[in-house]
N, C-alpha and C. Protein backbone atom coordinates (compact mmCIF):
# COMPACT_ATOMS: atom_id res chain seq x y z
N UNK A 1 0.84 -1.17 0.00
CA UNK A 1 0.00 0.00 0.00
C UNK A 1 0.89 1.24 0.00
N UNK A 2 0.74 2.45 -0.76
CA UNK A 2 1.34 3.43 -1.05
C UNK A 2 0.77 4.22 0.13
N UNK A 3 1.86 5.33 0.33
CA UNK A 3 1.69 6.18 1.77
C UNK A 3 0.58 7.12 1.40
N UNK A 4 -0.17 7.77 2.11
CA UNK A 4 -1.26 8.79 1.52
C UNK A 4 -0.59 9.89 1.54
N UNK A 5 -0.58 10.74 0.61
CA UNK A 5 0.00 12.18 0.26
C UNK A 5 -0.62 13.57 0.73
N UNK A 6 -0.40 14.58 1.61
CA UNK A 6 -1.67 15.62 1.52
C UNK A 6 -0.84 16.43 1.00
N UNK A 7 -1.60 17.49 0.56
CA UNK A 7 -1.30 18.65 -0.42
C UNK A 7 -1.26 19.69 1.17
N UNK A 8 -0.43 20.82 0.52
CA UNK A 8 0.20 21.79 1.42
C UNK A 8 -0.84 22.43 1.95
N UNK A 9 -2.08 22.62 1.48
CA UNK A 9 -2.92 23.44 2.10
C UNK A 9 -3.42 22.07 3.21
N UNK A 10 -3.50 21.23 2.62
CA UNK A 10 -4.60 20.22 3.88
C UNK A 10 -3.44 20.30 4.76
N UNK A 11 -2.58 19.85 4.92
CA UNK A 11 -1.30 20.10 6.18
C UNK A 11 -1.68 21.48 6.90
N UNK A 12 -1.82 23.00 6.28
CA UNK A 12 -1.84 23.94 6.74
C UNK A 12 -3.23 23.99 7.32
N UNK A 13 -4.23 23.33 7.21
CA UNK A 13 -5.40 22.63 7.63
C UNK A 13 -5.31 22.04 9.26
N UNK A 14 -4.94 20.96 8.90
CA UNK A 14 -4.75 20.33 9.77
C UNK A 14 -3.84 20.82 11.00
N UNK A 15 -3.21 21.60 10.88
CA UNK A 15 -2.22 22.26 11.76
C UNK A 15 -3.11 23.86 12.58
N UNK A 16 -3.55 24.33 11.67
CA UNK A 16 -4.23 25.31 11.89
C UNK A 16 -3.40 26.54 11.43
N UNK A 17 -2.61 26.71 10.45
CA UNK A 17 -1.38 27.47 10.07
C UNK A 17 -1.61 28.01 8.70
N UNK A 18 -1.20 29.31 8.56
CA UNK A 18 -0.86 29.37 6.79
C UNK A 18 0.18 28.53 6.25
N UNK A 19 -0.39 28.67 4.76
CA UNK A 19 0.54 27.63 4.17
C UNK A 19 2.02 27.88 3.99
N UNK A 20 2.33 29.38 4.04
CA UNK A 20 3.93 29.94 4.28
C UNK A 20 4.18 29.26 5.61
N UNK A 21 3.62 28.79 6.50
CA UNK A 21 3.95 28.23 7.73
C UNK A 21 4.79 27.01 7.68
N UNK A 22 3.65 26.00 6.38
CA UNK A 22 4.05 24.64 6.31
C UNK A 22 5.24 24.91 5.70
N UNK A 23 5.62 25.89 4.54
CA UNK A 23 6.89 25.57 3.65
C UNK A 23 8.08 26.11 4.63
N UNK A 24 7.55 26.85 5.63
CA UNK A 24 9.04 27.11 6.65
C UNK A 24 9.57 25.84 7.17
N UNK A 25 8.21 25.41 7.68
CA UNK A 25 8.61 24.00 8.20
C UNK A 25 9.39 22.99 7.05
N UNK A 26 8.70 22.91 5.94
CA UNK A 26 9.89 22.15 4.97
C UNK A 26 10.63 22.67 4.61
N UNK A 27 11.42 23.89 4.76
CA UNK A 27 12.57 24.43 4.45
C UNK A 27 13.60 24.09 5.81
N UNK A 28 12.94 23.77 6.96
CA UNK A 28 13.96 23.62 8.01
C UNK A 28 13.95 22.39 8.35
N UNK A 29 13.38 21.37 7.74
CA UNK A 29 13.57 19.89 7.47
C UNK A 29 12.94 19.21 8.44
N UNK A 30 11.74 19.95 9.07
CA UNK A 30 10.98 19.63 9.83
C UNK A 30 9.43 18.47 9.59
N UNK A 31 9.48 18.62 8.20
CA UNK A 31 8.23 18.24 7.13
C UNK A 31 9.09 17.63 6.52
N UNK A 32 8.64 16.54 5.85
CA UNK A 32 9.30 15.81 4.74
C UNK A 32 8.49 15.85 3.62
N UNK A 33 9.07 15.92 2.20
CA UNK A 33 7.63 16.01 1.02
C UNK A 33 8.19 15.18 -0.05
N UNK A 34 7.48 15.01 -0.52
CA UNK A 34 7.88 13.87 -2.49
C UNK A 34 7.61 14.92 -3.18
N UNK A 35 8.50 15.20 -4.42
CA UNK A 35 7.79 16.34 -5.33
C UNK A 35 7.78 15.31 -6.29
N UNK A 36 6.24 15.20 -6.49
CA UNK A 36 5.47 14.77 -8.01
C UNK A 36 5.74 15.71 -9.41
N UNK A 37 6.42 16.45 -9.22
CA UNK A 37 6.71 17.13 -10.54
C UNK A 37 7.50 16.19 -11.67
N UNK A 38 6.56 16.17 -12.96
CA UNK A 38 6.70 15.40 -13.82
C UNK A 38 7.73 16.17 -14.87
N UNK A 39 8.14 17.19 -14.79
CA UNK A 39 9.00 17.91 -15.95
C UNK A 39 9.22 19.09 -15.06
N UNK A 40 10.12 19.94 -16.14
CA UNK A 40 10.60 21.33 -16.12
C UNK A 40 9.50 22.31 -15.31
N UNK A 41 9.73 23.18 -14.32
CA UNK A 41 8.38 23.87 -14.07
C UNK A 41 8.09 23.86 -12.74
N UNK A 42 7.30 24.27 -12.35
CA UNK A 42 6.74 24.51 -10.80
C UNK A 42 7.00 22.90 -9.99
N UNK A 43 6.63 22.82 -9.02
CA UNK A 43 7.28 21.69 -8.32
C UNK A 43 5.93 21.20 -7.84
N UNK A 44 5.34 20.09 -7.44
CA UNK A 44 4.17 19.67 -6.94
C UNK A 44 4.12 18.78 -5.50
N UNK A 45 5.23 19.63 -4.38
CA UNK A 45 4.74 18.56 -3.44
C UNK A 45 3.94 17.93 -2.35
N UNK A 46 4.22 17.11 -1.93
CA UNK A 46 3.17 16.71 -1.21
C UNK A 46 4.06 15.99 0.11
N UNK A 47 3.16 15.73 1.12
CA UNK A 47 3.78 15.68 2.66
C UNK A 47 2.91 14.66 2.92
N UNK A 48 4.00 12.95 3.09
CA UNK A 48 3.37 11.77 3.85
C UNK A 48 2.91 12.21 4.99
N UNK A 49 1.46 11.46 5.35
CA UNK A 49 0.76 11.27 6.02
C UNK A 49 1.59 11.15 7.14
N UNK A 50 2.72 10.33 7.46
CA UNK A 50 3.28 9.69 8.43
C UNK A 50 4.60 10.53 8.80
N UNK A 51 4.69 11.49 7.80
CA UNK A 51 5.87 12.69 8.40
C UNK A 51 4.86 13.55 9.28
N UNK A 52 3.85 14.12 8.84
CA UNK A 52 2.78 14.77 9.71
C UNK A 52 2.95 14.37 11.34
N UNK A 53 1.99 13.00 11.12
CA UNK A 53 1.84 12.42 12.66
C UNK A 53 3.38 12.39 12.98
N UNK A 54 4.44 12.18 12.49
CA UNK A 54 5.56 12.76 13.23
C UNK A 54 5.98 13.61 13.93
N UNK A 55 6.05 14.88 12.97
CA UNK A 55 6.23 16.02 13.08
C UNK A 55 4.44 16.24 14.60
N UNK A 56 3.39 16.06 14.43
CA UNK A 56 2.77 15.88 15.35
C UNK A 56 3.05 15.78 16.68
N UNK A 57 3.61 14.21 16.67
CA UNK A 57 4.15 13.85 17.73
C UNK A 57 5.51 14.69 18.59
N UNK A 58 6.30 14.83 17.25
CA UNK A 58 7.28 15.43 17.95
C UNK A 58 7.11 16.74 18.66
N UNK A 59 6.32 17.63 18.34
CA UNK A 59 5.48 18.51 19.05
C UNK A 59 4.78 18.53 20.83
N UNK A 60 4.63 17.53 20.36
CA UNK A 60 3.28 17.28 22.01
C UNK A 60 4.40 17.59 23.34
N UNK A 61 3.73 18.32 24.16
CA UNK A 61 4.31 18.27 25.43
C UNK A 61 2.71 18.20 26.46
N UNK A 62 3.58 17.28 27.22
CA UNK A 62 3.17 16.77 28.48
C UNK A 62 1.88 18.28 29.29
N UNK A 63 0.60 18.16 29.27
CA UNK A 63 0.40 18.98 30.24
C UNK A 63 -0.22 18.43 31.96
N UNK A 64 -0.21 20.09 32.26
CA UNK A 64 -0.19 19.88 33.72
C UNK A 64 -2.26 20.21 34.18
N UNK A 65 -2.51 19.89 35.00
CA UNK A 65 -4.23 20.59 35.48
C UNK A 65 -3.48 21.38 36.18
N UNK A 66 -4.41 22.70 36.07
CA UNK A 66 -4.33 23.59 37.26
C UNK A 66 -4.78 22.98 38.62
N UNK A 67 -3.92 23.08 39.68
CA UNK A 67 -4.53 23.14 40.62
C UNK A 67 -3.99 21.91 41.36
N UNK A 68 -3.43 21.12 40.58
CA UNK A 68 -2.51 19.56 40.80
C UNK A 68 -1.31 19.66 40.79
């Protein structure tokens, strides 16, 4: 089974971010992407499903309740 691909806006979606957000993040090698670009020309990529929940994960910190 092939990995599922999302396009830069559903990432910037899912994150809650503009999409200049997501390409910072793939410029600092934080995001991983495949570029589907078939020739010469604009670039088409896209960001595994499973770099996401990474990048996700690697995010999360531990919280605390008030009051505990």
């Amino acid at each position: 089974m092939s990995p599922r691909l999302l396009s830069i806006p559903s990432v910037a979606a899912a994150l809650d971010v503009d999409r200049r957000t997501v390409y910072r993040f793939i410029a600092a090698g934080e995001l991983d992407v495949v570029d589907l670009r078939t020739g010469p020309g604009r670039s088409r990529v896209r960001v595994p499903a499973t770099s996401l929940d990474a990048f996700i994960s690697g995010r999360m910190t531990p919280t605390t309740l008030p009051g505990r």
